[in-house]
Protein backbone atom coordinates (compact mmCIF):
# COMPACT_ATOMS: atom_id res chain seq x y z
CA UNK A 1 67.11 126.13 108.11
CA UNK A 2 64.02 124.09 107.97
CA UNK A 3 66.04 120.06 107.35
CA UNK A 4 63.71 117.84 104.95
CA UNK A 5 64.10 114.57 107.24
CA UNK A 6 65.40 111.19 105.84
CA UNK A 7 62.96 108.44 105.43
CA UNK A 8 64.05 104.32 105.05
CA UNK A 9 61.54 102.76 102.80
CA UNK A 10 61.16 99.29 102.63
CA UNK A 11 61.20 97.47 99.07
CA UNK A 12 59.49 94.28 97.59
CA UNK A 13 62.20 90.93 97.10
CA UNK A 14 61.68 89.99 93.57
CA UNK A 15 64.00 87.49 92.20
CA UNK A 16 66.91 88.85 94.54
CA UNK A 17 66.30 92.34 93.36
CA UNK A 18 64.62 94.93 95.49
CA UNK A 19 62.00 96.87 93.72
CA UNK A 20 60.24 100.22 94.85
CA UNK A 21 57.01 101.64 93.12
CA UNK A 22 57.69 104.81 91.92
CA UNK A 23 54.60 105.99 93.46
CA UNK A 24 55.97 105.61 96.95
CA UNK A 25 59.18 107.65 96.86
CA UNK A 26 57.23 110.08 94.77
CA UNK A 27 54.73 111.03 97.57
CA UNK A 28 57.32 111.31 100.21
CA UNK A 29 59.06 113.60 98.08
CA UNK A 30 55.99 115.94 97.30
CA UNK A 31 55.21 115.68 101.43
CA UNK A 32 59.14 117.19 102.05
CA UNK A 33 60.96 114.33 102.62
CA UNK A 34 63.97 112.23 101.48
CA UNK A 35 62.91 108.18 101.07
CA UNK A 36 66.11 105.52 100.99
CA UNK A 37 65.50 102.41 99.80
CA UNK A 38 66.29 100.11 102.46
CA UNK A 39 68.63 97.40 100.86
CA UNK A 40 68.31 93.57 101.41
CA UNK A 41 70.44 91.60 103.76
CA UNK A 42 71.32 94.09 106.58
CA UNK A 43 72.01 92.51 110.08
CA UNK A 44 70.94 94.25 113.71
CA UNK A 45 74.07 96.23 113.75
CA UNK A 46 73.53 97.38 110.10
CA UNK A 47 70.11 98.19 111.18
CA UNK A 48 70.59 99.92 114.25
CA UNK A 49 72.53 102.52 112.47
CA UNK A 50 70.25 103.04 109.62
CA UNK A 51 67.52 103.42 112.23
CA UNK A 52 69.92 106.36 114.34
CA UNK A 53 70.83 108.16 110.78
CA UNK A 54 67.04 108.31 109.40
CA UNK A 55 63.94 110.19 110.87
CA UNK A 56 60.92 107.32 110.17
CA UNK A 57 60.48 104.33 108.29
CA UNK A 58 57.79 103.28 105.49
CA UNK A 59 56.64 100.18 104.87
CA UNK A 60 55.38 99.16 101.27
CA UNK A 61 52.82 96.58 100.03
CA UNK A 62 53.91 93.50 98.33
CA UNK A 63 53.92 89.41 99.27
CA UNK A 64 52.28 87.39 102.26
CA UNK A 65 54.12 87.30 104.79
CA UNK A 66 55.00 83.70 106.96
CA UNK A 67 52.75 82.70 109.56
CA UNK A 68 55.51 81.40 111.29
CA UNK A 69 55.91 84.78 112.75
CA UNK A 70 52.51 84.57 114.65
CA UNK A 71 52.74 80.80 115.31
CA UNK A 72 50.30 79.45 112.59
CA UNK A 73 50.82 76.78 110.24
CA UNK A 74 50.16 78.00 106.15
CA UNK A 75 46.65 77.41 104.80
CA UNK A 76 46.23 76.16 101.24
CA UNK A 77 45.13 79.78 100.33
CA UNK A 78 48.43 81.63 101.78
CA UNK A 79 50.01 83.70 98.79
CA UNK A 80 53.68 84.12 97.91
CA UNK A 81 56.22 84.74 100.79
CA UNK A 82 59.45 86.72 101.06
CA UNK A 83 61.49 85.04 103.91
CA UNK A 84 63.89 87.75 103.62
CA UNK A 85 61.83 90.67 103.36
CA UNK A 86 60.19 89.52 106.36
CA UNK A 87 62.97 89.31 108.32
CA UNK A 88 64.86 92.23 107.42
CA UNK A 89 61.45 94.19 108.20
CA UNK A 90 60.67 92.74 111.46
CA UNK A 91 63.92 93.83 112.72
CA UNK A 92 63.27 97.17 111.34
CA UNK A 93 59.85 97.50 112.80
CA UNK A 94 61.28 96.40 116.17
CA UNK A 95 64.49 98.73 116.09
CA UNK A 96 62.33 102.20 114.70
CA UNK A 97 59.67 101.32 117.52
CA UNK A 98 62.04 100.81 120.15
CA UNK A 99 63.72 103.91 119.31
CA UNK A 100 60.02 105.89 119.40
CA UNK A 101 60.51 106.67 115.42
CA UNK A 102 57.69 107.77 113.05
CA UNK A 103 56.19 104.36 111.28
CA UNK A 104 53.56 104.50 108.47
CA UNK A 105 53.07 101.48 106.99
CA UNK A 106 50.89 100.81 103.78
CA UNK A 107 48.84 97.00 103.18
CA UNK A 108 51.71 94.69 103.59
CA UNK A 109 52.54 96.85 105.93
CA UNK A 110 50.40 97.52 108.14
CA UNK A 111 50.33 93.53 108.31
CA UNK A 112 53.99 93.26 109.40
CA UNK A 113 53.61 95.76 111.67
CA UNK A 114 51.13 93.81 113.43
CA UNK A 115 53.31 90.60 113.10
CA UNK A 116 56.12 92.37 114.12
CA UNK A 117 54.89 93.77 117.29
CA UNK A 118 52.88 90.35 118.65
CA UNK A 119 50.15 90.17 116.93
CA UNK A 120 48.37 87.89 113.71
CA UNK A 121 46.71 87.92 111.05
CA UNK A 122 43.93 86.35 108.59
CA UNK A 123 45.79 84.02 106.19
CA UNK A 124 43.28 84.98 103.68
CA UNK A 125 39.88 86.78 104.62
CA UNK A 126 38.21 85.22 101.81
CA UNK A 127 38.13 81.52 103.27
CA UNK A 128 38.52 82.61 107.03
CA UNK A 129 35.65 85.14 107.41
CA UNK A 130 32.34 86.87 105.25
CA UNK A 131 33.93 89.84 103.38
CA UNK A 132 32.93 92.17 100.41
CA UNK A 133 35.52 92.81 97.71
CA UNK A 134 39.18 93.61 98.78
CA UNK A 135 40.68 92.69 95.89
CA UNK A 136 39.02 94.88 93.36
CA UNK A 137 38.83 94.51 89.64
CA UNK A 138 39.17 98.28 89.07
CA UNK A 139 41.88 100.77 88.54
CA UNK A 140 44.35 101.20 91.44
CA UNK A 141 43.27 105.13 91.58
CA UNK A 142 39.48 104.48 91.86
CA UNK A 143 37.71 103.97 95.35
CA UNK A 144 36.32 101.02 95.90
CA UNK A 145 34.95 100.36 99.19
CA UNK A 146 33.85 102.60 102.47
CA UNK A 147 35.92 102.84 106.17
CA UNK A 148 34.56 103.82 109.12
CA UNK A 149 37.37 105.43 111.34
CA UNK A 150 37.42 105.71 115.41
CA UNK A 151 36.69 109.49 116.07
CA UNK A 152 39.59 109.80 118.17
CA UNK A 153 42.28 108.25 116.18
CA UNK A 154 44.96 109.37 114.62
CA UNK A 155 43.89 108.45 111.18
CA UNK A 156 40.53 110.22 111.65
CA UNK A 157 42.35 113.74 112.49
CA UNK A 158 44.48 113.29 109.81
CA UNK A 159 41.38 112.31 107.79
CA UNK A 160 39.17 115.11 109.24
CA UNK A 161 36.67 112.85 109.01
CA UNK A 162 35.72 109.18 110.05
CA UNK A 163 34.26 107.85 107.05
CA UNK A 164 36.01 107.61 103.55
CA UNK A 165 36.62 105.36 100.62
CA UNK A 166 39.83 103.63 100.05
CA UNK A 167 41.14 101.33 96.87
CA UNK A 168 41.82 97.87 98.00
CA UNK A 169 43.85 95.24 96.81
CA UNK A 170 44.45 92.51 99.58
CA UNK A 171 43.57 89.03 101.12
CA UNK A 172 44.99 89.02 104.30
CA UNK A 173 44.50 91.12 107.12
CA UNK A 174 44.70 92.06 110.88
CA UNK A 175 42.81 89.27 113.18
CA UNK A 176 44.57 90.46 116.81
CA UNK A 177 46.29 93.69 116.92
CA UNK A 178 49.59 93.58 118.86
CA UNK A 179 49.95 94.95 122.13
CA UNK A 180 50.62 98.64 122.16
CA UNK A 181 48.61 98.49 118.96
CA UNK A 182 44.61 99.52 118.39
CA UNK A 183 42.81 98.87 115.82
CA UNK A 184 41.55 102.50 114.39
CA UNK A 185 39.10 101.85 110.72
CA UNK A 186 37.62 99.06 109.80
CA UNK A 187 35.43 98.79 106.65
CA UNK A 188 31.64 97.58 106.45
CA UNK A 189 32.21 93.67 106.76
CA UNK A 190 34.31 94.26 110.28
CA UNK A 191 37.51 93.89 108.73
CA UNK A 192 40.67 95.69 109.97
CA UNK A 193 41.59 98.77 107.89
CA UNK A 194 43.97 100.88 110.00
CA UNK A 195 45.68 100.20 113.30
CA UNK A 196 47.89 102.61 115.23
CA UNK A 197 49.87 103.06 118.53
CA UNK A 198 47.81 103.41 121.53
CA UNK A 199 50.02 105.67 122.48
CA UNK A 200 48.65 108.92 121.46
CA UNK A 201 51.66 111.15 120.95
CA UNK A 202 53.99 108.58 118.87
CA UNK A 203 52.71 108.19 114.88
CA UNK A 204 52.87 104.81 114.43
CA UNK A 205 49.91 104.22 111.95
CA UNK A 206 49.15 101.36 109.61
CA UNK A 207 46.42 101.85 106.61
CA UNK A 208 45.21 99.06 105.16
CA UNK A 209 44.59 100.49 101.59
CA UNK A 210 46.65 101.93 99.17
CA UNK A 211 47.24 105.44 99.35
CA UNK A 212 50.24 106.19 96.86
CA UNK A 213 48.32 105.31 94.35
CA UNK A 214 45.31 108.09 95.20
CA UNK A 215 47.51 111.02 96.63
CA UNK A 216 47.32 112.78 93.11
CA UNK A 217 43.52 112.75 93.33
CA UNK A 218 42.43 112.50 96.99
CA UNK A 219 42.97 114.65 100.03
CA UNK A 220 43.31 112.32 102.52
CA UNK A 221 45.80 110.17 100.86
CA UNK A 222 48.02 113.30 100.28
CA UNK A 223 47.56 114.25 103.99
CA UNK A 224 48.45 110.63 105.72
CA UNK A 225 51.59 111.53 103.11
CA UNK A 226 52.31 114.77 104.61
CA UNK A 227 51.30 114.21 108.38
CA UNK A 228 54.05 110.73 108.51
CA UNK A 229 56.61 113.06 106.83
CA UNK A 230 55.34 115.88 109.49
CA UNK A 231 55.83 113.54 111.75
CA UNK A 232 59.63 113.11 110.85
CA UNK A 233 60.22 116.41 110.38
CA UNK A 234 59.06 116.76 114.19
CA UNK A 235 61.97 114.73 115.73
């Protein structure tokens, strides 16, 4: 009996109420898998269970997240944090890695990820460095800007190709990747669009963009879908 693995998804902390897009859960779904909603407020124990009773974890866009984490002081132009969404997901990150667990993690996170694991960020690429537009002023389903993907990454077999358009909607951004971690895509101005384990046989991939919101109408946002839930399914 083929199992459809179990999946802890990460929610956004809005006014002490965790809140899931629709669009996320959906797509696991569709790709064969079961997503929980990871609750707020769980401790190392708590999490170390979840982590043992679930086959990969998600993370989801949302809020800044504290430079505190990668030793920075916040700039004028850092957005709205989450204190405890960051914590709660930096344990996770560390607990699912450790453990050699499927990770896909989506804008947000793919920048916790990154936090998580040692490295930083850009508080805010518009001030720090010479970008075109990652925040664009277009529906989230339309593809705004180009990526140029490594040929041998993960992303780019998943892809089947190494150049693609992605929506955008961010300001901050990978500056160092993490150890373990190499960057994979970046898009025309240099800046980071998809880091992933250097290990080649674990999936631990972060995508810059969103994909939930393109997987009804693009191929290779269904198939990052289907190869992290793949992914579970393999363990």
């Amino acid at each position: 009996m083929d199992l459809k693995p179990i999946i802890a998804v990460t929610a956004s902390c809005d006014e002490n109420t965790a809140v899931l897009k629709y669009a996320y859960s959906d797509w696991i779904i569709r790709a064969g898998g079961i997503p929980v909603i990871v609750p707020f407020g769980l401790g190392e124990a708590e999490v170390r269970r979840l982590c043992g009773k679930t086959d990969g974890l998600m993370l989801t866009g949302g809020a800044d997240i504290d430079p505190g984490y990668y030793g920075e002081e916040p700039l004028k132009e850092l957005g709205r944090i989450t204190p405890e969404r960051d914590r709660l997901e930096v344990l996770l990150i560390r607990e699912y890695a450790s453990a050699g667990k499927p990770i896909f993690a989506i804008c947000r996170g793919e920048q916790v990820l990154n936090v998580a694991l040692g490295g930083s960020l850009y508080q805010d690429i518009y001030s720090q460095c010479k970008t075109i537009q990652h925040s664009q002023k277009a529906p989230t389903s339309h593809l705004s800007h180009a990526v140029t993907a490594d040929e041998d990454s993960l992303v780019a077999r998943i892809a089947g190709t190494t150049s693609f358009k992605v929506n955008s909607f961010h300001h901050q951004a990978v500056k160092q990747p993490a150890p373990g971690m190499r960057i994979t895509a970046r898009a025309g101005d240099g800046t980071v669009e998809a880091i992933e384990s250097e290990s080649g046989d674990r999936f631990v991939l972060g995508v810059q963009w969103h994909p939930e919101e393109t997987a009804g109408t693009d191929d290779i946002s269904r198939k990052l879908f289907e190869a992290f839930v793949g992914a579970c399914r393999g363990r």
